[in-house]
C-alpha atoms as a PDB file:
ATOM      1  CA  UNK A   1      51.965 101.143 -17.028  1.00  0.00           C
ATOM      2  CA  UNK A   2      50.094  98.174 -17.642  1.00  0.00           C
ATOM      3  CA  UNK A   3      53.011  95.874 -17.753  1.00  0.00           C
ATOM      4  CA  UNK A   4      53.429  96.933 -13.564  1.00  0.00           C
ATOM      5  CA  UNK A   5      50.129  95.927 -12.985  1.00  0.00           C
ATOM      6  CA  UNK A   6      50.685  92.664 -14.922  1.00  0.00           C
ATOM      7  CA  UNK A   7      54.097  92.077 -13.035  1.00  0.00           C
ATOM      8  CA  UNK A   8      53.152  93.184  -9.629  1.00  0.00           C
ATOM      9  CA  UNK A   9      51.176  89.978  -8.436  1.00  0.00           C
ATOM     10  CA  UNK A  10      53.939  87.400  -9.508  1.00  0.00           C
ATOM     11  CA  UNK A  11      56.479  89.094  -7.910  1.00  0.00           C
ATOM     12  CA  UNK A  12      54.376  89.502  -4.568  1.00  0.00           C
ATOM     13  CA  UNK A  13      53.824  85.732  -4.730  1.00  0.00           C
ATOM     14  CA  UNK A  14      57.755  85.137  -5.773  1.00  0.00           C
ATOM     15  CA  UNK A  15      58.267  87.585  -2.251  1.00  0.00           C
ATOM     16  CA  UNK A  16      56.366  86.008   0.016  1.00  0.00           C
ATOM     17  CA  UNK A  17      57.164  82.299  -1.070  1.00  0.00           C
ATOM     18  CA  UNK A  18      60.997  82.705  -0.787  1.00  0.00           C
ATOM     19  CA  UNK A  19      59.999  84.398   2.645  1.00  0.00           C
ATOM     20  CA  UNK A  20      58.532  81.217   3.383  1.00  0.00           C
ATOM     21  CA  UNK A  21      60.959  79.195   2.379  1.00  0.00           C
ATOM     22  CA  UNK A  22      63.699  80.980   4.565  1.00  0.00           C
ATOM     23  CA  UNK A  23      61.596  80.501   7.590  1.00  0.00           C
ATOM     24  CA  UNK A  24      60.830  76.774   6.782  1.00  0.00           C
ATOM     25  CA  UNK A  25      64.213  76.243   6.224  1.00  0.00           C
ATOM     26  CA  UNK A  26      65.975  77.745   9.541  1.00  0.00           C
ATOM     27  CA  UNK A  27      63.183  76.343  11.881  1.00  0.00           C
ATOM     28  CA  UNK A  28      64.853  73.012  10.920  1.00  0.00           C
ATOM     29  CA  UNK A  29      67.062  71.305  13.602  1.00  0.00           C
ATOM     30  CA  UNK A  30      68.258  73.616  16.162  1.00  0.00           C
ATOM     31  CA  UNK A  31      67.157  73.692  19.692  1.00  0.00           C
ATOM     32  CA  UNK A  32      63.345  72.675  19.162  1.00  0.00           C
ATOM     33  CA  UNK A  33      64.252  69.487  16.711  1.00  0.00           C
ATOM     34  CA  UNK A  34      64.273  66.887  19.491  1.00  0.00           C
ATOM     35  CA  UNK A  35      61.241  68.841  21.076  1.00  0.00           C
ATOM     36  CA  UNK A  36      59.731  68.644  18.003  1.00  0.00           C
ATOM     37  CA  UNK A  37      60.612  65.218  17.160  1.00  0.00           C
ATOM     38  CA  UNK A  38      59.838  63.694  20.740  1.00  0.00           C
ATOM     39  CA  UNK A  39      56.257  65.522  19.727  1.00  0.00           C
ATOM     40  CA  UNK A  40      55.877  63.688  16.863  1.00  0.00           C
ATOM     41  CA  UNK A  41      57.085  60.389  18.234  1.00  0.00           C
ATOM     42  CA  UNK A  42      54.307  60.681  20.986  1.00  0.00           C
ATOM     43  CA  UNK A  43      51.250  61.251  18.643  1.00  0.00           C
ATOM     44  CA  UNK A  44      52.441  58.621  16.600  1.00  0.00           C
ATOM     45  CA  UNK A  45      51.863  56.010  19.816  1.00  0.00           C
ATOM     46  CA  UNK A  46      49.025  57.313  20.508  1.00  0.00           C
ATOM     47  CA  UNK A  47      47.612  56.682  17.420  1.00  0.00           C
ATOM     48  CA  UNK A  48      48.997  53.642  16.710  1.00  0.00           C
ATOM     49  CA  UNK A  49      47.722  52.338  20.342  1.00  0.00           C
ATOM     50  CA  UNK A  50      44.438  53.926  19.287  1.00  0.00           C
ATOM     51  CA  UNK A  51      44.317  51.640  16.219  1.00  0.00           C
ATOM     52  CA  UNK A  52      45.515  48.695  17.822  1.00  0.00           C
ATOM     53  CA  UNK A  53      42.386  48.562  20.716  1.00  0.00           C
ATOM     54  CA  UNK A  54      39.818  49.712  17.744  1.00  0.00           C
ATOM     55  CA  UNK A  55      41.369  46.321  16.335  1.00  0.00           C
ATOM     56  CA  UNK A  56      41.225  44.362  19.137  1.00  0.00           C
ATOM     57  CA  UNK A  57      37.586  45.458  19.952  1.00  0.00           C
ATOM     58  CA  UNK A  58      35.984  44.557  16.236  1.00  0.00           C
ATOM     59  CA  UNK A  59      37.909  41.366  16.103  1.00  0.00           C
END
């Protein structure tokens, strides 16, 4: 019996990370990717416009 218990956790883990790896993988592209991407796009400005003025203001 002791070889369950010494099984049981890797297998959980081995469970829940191909779970996870299912989900990751079909939330990719679809309907939400140019949601998504347009997200990412905008807080990329932002923080790029955020850098440039913290620039412009210690130069």
């Amino acid at each position: 019996m002791d070889y369950v218990s010494a099984l049981l956790p890797p297998v959980v883990m081995a469970v829940f990370f191909i779970g996870l790896i299912r989900v990751i993988v079909k939330t990719q592209g679809g309907a939400n990717k140019a949601k998504e991407d347009a997200a990412v796009e905008a807080a990329l400005a932002r923080a790029e416009s955020t850098r440039q003025a913290s620039t412009k203001t210690v130069a």
